[in-house]
PDB file of N, CA and C in Angstrom:
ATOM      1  N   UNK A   1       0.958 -24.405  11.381  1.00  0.00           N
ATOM      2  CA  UNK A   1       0.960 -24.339   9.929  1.00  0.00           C
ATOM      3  C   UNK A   1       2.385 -24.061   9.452  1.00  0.00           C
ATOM      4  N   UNK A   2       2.865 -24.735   8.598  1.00  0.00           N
ATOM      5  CA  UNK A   2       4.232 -24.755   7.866  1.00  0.00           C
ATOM      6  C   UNK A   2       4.125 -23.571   7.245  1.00  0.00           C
ATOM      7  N   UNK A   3       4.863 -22.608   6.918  1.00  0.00           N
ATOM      8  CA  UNK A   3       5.086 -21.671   5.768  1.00  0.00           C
ATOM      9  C   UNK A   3       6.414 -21.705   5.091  1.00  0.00           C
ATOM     10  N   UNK A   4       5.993 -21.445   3.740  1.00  0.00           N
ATOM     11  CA  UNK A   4       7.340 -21.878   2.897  1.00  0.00           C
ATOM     12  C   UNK A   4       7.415 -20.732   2.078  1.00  0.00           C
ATOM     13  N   UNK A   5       8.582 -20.360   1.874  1.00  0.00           N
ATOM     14  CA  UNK A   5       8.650 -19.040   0.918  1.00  0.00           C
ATOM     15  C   UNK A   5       8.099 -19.968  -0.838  1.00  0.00           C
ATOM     16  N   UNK A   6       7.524 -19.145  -1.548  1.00  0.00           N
ATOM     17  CA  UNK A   6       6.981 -19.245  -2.818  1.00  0.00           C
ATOM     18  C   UNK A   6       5.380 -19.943  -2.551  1.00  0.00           C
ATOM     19  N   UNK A   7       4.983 -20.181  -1.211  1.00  0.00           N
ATOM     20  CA  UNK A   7       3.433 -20.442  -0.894  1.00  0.00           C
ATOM     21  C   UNK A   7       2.862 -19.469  -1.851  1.00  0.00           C
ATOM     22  N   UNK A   8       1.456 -20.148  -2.383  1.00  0.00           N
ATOM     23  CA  UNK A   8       0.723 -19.272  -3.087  1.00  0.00           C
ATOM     24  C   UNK A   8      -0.597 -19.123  -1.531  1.00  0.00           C
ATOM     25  N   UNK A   9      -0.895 -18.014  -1.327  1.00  0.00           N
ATOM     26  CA  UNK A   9      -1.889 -17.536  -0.010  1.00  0.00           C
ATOM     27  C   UNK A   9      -2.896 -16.312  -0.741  1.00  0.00           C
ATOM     28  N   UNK A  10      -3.960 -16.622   0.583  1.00  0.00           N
ATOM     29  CA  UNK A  10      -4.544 -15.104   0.380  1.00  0.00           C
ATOM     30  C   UNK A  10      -3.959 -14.685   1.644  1.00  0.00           C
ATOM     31  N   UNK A  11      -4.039 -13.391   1.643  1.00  0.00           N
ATOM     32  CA  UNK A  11      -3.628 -12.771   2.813  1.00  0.00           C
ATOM     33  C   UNK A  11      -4.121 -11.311   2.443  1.00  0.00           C
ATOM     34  N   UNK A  12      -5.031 -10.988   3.698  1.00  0.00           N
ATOM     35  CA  UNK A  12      -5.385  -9.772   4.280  1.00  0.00           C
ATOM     36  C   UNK A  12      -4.702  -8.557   3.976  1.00  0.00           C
ATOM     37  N   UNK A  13      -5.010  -7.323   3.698  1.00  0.00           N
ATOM     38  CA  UNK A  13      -4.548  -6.577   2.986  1.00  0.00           C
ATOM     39  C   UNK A  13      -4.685  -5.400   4.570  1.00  0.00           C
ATOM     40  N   UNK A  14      -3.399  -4.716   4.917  1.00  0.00           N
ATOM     41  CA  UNK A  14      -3.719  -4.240   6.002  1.00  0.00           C
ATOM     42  C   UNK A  14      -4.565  -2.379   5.580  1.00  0.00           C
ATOM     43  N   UNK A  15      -5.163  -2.166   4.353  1.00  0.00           N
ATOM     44  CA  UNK A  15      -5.370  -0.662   3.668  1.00  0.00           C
ATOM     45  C   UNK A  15      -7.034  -1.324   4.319  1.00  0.00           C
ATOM     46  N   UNK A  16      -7.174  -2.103   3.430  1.00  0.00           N
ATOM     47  CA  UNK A  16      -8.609  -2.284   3.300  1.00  0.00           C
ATOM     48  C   UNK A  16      -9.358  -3.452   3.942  1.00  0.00           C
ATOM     49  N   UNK A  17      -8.367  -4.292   4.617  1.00  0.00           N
ATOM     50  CA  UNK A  17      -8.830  -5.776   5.423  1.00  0.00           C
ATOM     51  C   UNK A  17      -9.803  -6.570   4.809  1.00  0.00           C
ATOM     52  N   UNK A  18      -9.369  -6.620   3.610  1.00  0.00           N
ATOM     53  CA  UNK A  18      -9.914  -7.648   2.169  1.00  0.00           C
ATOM     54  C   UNK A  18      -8.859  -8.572   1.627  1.00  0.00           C
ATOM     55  N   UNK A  19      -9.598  -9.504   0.969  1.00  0.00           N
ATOM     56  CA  UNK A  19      -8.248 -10.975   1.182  1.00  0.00           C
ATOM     57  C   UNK A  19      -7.596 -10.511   0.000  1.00  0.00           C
ATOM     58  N   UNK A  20      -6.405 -10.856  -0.821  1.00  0.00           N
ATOM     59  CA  UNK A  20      -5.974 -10.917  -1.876  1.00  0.00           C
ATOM     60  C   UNK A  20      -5.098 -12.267  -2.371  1.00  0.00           C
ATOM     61  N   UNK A  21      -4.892 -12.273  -3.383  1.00  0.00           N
ATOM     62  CA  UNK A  21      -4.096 -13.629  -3.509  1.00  0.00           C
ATOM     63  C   UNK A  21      -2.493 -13.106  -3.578  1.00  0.00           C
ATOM     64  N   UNK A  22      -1.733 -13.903  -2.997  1.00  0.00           N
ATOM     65  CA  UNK A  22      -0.517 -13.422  -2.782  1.00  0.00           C
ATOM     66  C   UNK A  22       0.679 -14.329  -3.201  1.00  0.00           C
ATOM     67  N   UNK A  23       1.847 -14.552  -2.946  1.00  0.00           N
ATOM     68  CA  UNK A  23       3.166 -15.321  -2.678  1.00  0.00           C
ATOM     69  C   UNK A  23       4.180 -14.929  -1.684  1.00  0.00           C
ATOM     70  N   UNK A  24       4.367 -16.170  -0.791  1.00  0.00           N
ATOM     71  CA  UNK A  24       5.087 -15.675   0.039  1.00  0.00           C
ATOM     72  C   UNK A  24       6.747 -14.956  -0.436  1.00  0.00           C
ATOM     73  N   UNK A  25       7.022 -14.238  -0.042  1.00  0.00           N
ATOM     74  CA  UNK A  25       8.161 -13.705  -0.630  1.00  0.00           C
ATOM     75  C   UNK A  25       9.245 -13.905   0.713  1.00  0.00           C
ATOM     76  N   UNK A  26       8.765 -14.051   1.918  1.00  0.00           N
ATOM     77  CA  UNK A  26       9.924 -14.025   2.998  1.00  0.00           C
ATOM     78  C   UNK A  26       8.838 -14.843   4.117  1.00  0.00           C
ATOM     79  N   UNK A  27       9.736 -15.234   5.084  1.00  0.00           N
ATOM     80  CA  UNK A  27       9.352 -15.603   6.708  1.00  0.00           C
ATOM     81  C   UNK A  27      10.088 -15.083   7.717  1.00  0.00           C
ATOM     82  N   UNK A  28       9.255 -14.459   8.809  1.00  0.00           N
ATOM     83  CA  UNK A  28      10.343 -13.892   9.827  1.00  0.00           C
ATOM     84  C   UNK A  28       9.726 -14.185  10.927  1.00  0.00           C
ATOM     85  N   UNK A  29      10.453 -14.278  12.069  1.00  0.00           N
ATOM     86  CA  UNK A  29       9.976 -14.550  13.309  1.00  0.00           C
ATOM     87  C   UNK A  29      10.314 -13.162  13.952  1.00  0.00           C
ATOM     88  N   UNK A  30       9.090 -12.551  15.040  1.00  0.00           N
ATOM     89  CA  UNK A  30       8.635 -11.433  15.521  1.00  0.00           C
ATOM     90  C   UNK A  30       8.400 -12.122  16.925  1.00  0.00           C
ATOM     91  N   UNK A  31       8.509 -10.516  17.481  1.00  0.00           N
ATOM     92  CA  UNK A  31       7.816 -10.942  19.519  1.00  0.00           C
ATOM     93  C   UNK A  31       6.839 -11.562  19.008  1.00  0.00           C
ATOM     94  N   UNK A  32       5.795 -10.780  18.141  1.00  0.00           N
ATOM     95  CA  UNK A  32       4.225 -11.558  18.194  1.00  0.00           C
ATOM     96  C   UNK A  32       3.988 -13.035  17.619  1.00  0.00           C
ATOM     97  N   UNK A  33       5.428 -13.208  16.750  1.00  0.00           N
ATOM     98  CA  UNK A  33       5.476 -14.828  15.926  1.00  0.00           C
ATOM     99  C   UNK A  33       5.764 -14.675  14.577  1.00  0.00           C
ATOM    100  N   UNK A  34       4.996 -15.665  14.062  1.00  0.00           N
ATOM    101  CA  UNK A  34       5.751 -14.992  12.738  1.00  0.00           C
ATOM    102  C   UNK A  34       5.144 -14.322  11.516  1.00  0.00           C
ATOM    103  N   UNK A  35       5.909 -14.015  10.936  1.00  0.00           N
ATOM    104  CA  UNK A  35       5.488 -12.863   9.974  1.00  0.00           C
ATOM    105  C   UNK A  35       5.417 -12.884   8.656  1.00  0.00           C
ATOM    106  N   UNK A  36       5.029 -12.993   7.300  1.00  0.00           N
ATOM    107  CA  UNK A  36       5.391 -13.583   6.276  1.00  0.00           C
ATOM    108  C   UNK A  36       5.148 -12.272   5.766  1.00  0.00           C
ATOM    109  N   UNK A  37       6.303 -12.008   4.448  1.00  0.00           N
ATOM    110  CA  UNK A  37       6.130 -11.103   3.883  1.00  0.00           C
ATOM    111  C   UNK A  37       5.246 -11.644   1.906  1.00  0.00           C
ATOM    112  N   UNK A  38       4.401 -10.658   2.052  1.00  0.00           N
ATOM    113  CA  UNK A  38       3.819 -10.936   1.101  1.00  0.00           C
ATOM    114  C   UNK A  38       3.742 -10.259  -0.158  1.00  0.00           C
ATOM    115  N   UNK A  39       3.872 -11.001  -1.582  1.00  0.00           N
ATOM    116  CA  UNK A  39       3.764  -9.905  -2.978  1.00  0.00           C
ATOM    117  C   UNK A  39       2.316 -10.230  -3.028  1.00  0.00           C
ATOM    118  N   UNK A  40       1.253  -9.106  -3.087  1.00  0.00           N
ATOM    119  CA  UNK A  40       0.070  -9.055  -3.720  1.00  0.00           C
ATOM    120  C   UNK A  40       0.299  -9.376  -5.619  1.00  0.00           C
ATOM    121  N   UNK A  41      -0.117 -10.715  -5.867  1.00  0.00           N
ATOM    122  CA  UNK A  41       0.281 -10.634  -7.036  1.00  0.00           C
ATOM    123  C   UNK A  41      -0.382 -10.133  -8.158  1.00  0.00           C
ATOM    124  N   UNK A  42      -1.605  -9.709  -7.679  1.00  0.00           N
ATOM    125  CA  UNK A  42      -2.716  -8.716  -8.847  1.00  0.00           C
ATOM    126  C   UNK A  42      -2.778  -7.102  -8.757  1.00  0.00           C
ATOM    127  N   UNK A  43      -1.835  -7.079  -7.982  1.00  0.00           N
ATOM    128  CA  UNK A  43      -1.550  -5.716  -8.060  1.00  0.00           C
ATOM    129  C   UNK A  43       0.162  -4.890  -7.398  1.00  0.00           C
ATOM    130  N   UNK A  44       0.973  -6.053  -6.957  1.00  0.00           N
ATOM    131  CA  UNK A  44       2.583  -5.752  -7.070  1.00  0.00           C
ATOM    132  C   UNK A  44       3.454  -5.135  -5.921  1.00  0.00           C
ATOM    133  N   UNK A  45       2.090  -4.679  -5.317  1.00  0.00           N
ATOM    134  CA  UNK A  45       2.556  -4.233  -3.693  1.00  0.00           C
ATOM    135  C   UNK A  45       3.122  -5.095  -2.667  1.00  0.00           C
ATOM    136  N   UNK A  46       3.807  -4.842  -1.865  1.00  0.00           N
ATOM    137  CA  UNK A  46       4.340  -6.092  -0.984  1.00  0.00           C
ATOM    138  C   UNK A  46       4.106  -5.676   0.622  1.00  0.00           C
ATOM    139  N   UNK A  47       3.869  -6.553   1.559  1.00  0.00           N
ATOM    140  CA  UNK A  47       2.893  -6.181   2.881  1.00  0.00           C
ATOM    141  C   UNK A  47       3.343  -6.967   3.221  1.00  0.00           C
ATOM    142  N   UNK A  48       4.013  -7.077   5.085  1.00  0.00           N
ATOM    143  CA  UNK A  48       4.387  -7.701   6.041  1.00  0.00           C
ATOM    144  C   UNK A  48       3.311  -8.110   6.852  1.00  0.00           C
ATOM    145  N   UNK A  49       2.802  -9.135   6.522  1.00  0.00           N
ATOM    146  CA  UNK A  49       1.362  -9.843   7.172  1.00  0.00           C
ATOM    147  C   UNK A  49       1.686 -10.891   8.126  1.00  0.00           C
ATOM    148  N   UNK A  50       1.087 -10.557   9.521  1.00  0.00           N
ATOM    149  CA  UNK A  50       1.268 -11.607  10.598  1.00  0.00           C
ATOM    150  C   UNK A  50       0.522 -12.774  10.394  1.00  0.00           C
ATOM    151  N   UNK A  51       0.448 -13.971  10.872  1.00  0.00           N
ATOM    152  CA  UNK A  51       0.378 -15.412  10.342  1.00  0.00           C
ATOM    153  C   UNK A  51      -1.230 -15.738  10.476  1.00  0.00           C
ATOM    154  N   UNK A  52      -1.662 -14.638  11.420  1.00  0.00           N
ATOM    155  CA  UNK A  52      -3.539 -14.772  11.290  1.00  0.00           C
ATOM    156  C   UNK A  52      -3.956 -14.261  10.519  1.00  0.00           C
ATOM    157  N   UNK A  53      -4.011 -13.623   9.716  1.00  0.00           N
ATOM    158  CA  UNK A  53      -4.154 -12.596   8.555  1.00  0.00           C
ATOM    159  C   UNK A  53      -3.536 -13.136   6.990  1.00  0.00           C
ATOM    160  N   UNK A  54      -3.335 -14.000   7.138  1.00  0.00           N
ATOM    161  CA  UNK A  54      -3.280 -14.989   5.770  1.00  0.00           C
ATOM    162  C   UNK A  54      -3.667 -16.921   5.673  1.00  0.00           C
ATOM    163  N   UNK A  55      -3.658 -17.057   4.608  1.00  0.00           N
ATOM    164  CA  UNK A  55      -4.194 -18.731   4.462  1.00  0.00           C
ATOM    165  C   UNK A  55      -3.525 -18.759   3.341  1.00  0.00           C
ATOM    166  N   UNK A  56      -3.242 -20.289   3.362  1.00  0.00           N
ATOM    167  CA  UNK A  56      -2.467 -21.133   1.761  1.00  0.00           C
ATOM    168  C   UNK A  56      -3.717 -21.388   0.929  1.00  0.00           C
ATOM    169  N   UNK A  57      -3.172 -21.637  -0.252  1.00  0.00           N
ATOM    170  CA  UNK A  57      -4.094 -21.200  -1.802  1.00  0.00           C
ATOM    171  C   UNK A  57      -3.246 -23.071  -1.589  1.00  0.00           C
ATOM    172  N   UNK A  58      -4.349 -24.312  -1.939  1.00  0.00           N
ATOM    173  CA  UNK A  58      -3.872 -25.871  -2.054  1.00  0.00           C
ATOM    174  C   UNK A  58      -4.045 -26.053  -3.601  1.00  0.00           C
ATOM    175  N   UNK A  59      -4.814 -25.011  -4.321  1.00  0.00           N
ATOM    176  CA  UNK A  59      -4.874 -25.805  -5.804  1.00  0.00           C
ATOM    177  C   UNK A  59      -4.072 -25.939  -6.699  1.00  0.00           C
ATOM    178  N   UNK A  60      -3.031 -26.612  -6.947  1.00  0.00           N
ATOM    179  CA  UNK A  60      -2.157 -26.335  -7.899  1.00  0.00           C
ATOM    180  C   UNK A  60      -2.513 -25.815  -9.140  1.00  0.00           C
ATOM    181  N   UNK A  61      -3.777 -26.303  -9.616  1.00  0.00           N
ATOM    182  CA  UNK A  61      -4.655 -25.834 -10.707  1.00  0.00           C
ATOM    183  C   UNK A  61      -4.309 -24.129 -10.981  1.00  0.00           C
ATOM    184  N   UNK A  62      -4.748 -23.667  -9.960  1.00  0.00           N
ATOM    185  CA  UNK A  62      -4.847 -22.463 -10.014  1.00  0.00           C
ATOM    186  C   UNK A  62      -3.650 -21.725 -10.357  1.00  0.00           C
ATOM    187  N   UNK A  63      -2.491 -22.104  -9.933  1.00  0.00           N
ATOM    188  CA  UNK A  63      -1.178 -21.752  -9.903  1.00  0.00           C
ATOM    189  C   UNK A  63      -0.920 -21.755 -11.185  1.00  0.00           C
ATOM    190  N   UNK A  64      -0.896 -23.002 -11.814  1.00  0.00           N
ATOM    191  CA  UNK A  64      -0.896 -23.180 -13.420  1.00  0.00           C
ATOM    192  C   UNK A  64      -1.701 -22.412 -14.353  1.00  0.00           C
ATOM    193  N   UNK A  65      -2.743 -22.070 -14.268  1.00  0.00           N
ATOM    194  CA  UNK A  65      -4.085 -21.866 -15.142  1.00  0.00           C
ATOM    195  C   UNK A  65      -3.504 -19.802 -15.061  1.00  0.00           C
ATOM    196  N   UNK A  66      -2.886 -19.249 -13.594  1.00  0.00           N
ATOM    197  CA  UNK A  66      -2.626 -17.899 -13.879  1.00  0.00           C
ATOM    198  C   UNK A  66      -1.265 -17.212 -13.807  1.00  0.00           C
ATOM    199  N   UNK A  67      -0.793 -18.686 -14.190  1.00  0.00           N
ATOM    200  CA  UNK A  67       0.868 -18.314 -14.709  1.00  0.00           C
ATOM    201  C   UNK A  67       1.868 -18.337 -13.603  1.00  0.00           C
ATOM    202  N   UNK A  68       1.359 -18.807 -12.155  1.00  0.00           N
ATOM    203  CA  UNK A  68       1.716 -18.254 -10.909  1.00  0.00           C
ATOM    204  C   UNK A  68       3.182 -19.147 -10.926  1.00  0.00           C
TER     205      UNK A  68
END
């Protein structure tokens, strides 16, 4: 899977291991692979989430419709 910084994703929240909708804010490569850093954008927090623990958001719709 490609990751691109400004991806709109959900990604796993490591407090509560519930999805949230996010933006990628960074990519890093780790021993374990890679790592994307994420802004929770409904609530402003930012979380270093490994690459199983998130998915891409494809609707552009959506992006548009919540200002993203």
């Amino acid at each position: 899977m490609v990751v691109v910084t400004d991806d709109l994703v959900l990604a796993m929240f490591s407090q509560d291991k519930r999805w949230y909708r996010g933006r990628v804010l960074k990519v890093t490569e780790a021993l374990s692979g890679l790592v994307v850093e994420v802004l929770y954008i409904d609530y402003g927090n930012v979380e270093s989430v490994p690459l199983t623990k998130y998915d891409r958001l494809f609707a552009p719709t959506f992006a548009t419709f919540y200002g993203l």
